[in-house]
N, C-alpha and C. Protein backbone atom coordinates (compact mmCIF):
# COMPACT_ATOMS: atom_id res chain seq x y z
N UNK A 1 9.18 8.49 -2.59
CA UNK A 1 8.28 7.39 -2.44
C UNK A 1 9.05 6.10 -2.70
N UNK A 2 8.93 5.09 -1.81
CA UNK A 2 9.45 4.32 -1.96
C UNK A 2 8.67 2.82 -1.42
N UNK A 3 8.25 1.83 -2.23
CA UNK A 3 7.94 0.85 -2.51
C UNK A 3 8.19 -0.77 -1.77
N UNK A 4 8.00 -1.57 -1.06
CA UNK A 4 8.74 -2.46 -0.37
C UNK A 4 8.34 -3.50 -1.73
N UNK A 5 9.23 -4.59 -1.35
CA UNK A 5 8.85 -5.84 -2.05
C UNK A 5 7.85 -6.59 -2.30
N UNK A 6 6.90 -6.49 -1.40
CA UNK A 6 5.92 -7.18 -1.15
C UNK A 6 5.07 -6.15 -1.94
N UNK A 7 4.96 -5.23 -2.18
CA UNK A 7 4.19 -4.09 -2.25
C UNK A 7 2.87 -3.60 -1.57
N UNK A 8 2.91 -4.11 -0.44
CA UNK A 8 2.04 -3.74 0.94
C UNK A 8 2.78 -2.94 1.70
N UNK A 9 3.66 -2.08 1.13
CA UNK A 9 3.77 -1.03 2.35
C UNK A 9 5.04 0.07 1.21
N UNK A 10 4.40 1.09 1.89
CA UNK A 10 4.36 2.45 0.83
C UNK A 10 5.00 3.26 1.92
N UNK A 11 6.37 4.13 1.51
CA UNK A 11 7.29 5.09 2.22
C UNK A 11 7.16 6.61 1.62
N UNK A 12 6.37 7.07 2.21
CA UNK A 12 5.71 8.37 1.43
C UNK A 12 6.09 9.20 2.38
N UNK A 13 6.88 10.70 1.92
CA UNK A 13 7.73 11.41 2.69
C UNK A 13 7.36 11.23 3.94
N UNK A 14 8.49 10.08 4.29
CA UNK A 14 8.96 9.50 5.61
C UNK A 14 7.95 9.22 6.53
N UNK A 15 7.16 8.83 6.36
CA UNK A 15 6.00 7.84 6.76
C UNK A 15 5.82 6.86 6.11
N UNK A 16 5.64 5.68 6.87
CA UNK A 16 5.06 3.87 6.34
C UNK A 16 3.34 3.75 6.27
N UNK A 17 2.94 3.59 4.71
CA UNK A 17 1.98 3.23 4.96
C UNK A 17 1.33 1.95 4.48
N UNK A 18 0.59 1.14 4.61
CA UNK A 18 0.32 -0.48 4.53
C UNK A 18 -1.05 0.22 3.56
N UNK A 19 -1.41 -1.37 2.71
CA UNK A 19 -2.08 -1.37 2.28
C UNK A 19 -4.05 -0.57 3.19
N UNK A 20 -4.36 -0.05 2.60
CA UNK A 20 -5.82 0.23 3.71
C UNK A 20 -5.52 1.39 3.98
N UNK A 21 -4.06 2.40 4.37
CA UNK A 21 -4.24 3.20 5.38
C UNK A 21 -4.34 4.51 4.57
N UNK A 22 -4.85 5.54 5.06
CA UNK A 22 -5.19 6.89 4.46
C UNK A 22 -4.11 7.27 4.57
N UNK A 23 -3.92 8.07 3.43
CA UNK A 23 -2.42 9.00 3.08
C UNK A 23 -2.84 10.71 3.83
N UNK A 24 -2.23 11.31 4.01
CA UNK A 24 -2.93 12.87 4.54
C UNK A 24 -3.52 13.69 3.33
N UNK A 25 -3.71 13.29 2.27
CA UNK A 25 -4.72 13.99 1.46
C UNK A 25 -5.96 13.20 1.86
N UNK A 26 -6.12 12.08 2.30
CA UNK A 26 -7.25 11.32 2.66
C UNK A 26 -7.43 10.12 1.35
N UNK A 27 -6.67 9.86 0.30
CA UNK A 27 -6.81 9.10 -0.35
C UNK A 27 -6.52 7.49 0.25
N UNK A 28 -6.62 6.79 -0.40
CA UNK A 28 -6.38 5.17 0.46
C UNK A 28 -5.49 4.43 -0.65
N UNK A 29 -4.37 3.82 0.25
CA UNK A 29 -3.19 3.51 -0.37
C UNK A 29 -3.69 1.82 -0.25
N UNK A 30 -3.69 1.57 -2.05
CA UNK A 30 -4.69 0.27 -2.06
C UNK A 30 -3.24 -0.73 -2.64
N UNK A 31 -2.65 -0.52 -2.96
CA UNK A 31 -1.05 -1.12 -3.51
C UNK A 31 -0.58 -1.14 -4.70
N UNK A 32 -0.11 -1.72 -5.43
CA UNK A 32 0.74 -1.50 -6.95
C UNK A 32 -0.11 -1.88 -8.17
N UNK A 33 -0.29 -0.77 -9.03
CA UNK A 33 -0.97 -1.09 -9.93
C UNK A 33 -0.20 -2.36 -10.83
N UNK A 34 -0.75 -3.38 -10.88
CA UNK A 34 0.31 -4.59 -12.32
C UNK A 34 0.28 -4.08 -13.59
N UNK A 35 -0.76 -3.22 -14.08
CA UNK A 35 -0.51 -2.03 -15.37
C UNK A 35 1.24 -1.21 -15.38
N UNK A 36 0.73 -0.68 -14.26
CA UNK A 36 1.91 0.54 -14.15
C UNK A 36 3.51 0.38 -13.57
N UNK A 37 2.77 -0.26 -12.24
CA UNK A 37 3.91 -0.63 -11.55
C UNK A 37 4.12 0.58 -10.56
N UNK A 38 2.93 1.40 -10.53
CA UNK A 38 3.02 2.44 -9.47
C UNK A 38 2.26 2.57 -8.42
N UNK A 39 2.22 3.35 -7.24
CA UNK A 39 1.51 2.89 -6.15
C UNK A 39 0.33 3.43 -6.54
N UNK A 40 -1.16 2.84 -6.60
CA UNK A 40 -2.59 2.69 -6.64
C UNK A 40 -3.25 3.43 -5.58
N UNK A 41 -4.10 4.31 -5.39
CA UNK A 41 -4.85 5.02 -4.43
C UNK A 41 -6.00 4.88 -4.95
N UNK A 42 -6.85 5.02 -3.78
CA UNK A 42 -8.57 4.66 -4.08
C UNK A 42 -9.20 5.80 -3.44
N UNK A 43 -10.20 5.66 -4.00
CA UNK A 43 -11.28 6.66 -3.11
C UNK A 43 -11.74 6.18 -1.95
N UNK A 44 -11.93 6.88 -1.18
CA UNK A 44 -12.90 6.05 0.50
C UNK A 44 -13.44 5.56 0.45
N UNK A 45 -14.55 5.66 -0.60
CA UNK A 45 -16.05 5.32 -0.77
C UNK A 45 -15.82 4.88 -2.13
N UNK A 46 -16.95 3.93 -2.50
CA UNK A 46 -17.86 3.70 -3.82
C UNK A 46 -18.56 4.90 -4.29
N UNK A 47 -18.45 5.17 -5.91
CA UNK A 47 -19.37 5.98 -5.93
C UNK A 47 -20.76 6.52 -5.64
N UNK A 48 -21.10 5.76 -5.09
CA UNK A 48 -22.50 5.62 -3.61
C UNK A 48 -24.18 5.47 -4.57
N UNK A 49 -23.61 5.21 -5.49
CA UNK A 49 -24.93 4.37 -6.33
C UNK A 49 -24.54 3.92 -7.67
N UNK A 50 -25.50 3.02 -7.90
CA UNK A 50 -25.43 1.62 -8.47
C UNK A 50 -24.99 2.91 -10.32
N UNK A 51 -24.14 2.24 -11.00
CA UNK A 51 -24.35 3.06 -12.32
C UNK A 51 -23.84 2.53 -13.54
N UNK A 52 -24.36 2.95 -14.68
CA UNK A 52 -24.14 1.93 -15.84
C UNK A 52 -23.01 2.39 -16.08
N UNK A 53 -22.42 1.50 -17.36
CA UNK A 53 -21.38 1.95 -18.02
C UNK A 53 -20.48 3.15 -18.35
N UNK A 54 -21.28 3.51 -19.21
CA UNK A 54 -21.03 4.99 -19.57
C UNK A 54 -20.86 6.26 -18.02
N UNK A 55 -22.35 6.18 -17.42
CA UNK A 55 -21.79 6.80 -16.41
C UNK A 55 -21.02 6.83 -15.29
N UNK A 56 -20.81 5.36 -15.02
CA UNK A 56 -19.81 5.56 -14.46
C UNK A 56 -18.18 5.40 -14.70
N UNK A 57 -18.02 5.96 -16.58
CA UNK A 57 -17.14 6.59 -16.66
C UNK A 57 -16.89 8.17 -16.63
N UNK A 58 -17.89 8.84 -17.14
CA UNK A 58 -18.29 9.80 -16.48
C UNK A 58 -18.38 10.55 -15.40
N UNK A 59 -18.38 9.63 -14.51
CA UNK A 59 -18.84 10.09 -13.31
C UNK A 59 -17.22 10.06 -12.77
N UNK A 60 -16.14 8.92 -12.70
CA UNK A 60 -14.72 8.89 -12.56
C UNK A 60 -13.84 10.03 -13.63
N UNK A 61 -14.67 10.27 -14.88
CA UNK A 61 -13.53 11.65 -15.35
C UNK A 61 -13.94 13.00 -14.71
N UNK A 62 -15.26 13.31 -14.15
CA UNK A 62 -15.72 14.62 -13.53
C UNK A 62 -15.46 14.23 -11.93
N UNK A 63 -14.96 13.60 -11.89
CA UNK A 63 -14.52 13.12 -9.91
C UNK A 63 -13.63 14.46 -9.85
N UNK A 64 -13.96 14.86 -8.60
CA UNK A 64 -13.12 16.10 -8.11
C UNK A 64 -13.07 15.16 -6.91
N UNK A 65 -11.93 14.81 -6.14
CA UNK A 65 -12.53 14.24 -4.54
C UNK A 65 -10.70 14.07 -4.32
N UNK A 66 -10.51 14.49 -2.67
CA UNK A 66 -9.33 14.64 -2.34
C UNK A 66 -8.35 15.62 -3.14
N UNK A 67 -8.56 16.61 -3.23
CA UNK A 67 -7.75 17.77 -4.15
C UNK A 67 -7.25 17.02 -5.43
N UNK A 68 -7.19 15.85 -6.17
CA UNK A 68 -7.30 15.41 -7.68
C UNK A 68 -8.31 15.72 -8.53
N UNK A 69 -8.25 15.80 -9.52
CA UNK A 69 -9.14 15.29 -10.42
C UNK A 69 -8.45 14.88 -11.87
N UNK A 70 -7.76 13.62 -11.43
CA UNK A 70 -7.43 12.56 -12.10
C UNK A 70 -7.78 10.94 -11.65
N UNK A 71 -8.69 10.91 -11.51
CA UNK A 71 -9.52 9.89 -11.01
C UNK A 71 -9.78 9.07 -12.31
N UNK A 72 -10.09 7.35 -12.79
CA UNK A 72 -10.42 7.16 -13.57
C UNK A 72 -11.35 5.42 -12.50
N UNK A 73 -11.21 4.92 -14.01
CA UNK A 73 -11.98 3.58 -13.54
C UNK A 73 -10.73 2.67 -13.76
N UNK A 74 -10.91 1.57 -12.15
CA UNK A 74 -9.52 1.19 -12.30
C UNK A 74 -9.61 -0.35 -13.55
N UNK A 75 -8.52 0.00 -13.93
CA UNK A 75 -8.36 -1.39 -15.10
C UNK A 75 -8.69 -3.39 -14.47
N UNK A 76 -9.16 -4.01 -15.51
CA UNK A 76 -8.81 -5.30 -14.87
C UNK A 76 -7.97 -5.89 -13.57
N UNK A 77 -6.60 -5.45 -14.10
CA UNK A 77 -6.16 -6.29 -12.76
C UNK A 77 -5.69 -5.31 -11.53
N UNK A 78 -6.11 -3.75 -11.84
CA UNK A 78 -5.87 -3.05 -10.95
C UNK A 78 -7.67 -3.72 -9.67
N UNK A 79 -8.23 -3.57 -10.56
CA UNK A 79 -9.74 -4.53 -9.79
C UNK A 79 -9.37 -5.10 -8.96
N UNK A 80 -8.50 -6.22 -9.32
CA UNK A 80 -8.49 -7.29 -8.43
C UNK A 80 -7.36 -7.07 -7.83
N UNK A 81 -6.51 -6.06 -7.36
CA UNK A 81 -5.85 -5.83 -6.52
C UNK A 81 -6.91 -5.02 -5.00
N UNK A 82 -7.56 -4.28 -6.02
CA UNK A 82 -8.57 -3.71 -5.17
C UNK A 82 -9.46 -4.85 -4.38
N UNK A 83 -10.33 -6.04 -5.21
CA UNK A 83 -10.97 -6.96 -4.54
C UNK A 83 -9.33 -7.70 -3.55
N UNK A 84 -8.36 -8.04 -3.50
CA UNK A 84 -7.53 -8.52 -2.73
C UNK A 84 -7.26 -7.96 -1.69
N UNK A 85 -7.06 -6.43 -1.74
CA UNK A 85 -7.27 -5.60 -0.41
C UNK A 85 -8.86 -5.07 0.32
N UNK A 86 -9.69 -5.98 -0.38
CA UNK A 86 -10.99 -5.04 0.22
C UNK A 86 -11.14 -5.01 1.49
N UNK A 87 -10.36 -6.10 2.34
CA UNK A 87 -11.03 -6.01 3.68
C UNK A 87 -10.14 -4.68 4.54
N UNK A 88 -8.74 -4.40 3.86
CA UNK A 88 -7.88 -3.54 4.59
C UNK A 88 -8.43 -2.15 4.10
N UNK A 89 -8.82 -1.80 2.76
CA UNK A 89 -9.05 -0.63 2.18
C UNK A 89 -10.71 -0.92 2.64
N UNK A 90 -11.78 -1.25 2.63
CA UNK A 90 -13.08 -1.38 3.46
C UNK A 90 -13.95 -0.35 2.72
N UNK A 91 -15.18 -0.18 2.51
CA UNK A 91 -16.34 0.50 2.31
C UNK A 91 -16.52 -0.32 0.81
N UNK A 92 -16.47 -1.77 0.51
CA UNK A 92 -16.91 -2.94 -0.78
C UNK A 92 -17.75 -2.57 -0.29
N UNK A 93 -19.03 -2.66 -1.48
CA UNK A 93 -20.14 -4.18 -1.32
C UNK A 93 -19.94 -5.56 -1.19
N UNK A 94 -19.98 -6.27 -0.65
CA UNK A 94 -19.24 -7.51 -0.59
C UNK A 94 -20.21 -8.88 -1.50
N UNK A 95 -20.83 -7.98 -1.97
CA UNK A 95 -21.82 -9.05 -2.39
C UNK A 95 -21.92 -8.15 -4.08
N UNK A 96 -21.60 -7.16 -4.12
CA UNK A 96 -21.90 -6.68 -5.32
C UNK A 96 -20.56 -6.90 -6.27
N UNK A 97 -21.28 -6.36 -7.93
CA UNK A 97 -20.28 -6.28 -9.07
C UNK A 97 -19.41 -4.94 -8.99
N UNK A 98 -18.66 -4.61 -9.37
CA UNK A 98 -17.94 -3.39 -9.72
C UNK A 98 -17.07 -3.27 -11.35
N UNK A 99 -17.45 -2.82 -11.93
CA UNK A 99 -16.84 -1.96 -13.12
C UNK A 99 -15.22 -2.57 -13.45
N UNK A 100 -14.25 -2.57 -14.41
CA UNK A 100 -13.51 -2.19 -14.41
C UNK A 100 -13.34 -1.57 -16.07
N UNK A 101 -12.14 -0.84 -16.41
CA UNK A 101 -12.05 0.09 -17.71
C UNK A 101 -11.80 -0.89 -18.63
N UNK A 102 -11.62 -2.35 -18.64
CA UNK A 102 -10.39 -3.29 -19.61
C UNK A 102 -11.80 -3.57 -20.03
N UNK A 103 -12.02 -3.88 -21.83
CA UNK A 103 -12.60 -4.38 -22.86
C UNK A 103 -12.22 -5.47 -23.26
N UNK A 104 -12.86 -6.27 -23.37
CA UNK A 104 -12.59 -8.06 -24.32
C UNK A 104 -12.79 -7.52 -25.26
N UNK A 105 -13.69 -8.15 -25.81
CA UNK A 105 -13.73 -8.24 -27.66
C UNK A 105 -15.44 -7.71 -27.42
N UNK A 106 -15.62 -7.25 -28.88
CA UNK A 106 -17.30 -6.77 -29.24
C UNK A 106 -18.38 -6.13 -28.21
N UNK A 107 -17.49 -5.03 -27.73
CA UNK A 107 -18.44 -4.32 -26.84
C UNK A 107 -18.29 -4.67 -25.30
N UNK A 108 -17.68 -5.88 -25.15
CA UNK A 108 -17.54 -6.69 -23.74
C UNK A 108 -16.82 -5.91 -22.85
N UNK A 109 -16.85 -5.91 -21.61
CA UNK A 109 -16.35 -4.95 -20.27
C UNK A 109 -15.80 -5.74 -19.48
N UNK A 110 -14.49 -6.18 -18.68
CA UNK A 110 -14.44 -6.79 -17.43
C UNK A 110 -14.91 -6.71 -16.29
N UNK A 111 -15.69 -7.26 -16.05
CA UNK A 111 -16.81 -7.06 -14.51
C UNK A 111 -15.61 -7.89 -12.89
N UNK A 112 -16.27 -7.52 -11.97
CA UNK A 112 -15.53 -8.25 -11.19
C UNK A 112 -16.39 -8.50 -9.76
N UNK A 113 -16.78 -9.48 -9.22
CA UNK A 113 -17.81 -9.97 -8.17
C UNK A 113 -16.89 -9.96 -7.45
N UNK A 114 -17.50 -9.33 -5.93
CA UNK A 114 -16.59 -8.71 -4.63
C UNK A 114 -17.03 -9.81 -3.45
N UNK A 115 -17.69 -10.71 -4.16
CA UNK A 115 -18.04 -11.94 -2.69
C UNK A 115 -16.95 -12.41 -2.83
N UNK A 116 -16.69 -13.53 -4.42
CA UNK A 116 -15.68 -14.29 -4.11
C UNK A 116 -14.55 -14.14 -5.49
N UNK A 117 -14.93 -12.97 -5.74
CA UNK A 117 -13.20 -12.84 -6.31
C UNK A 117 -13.49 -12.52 -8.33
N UNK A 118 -15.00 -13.39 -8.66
CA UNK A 118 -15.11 -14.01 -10.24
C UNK A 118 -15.09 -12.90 -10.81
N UNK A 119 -14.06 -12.74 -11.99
CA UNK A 119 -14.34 -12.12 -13.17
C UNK A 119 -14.78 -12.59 -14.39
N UNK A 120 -15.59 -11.40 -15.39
CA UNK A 120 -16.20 -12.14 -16.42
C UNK A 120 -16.31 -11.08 -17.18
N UNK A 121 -16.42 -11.16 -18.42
CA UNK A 121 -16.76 -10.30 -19.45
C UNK A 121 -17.93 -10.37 -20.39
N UNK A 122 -18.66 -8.93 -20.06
CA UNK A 122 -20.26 -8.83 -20.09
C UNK A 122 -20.56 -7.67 -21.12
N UNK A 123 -21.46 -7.81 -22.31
CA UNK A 123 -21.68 -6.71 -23.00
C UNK A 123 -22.39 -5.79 -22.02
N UNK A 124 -21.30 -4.39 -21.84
CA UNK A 124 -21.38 -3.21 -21.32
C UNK A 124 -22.95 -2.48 -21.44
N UNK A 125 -23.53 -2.80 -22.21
CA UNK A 125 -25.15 -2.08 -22.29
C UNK A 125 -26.40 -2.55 -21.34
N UNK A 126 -25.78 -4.18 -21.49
CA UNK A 126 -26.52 -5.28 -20.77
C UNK A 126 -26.57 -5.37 -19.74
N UNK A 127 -25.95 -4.49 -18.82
CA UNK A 127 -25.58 -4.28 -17.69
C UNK A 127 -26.35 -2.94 -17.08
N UNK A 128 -27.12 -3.04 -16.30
CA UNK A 128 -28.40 -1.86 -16.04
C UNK A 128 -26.93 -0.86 -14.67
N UNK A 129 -26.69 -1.44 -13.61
CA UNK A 129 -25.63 -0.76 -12.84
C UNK A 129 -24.90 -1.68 -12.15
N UNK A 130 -23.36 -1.40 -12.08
CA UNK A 130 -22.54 -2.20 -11.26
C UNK A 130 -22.03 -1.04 -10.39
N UNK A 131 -20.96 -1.47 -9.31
CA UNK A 131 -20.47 -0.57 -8.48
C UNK A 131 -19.66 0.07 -9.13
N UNK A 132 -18.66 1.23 -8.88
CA UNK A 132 -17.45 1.94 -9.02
C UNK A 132 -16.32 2.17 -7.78
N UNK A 133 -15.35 2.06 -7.94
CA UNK A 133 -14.70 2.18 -6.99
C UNK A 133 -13.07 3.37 -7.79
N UNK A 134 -13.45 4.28 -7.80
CA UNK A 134 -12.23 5.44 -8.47
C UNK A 134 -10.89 5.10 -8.11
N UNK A 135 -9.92 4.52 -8.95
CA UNK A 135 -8.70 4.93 -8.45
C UNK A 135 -7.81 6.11 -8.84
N UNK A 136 -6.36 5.91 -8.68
CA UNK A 136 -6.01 6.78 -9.71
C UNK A 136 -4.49 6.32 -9.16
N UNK A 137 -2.97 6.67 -10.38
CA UNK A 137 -1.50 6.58 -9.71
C UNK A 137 -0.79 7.40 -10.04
């Protein structure tokens, strides 16, 4: 596997793939996690309903989908790599919130709005359901 500079385009036994495009397990090559520094894959889909906190961590550690099940909830700025590719990787809400795993202080969650980009940090209870979007690297 090998990585370009830009980190929009992924050399996975000897095939090029760009941000958006399905790998042959069917996962979606969304680009470099800034946590890790490794290449980021997404699920196709949102977890396909609205879900609180808790479950939808839950729901990302019991993910079986594409022969993994190492699926989690992606971190802060893995989010917003995800909101930066949404139009190439595709199936957002474009109007909705989505989840991410990173905590502020006293219970607080990093949220992230898929219209125009805003993050904010929201006590996690207070929050009835946001989207999910599974990654994993």
């Amino acid at each position: 596997m090998v990585l370009s500079n830009s980190n929009r385009r992924l050399l996975y036994e000897g095939t090029e793939y760009w941000i958006g495009d399905k790998l042959p397990d069917s996962t979606v090559y969304a680009g470099v996690s800034p946590d890790t520094g490794k290449p980021l894959y997404a699920t196709t889909q949102d977890s396909g309903k609205l879900l609180a906190w808790k479950k939808a961590c839950e729901f990302a550690t019991a993910l079986d989908a594409h022969g993994y099940r190492d699926w989690r909830v992606p971190t802060q700025n893995e989010l917003d790599v995800l909101y930066r590719g949404r139009n190439m990787i595709g199936g957002f809400s474009m109007t909705g919130w989505y989840w991410s795993a990173s905590t502020a202080s006293h219970g607080m969650i990093w949220v992230q709005r898929f219209s125009d980009g805003h993050q904010f940090s929201h006590h996690a209870h207070a929050l009835e359901g946001l989207y999910l979007r599974c990654v994993r690297d």
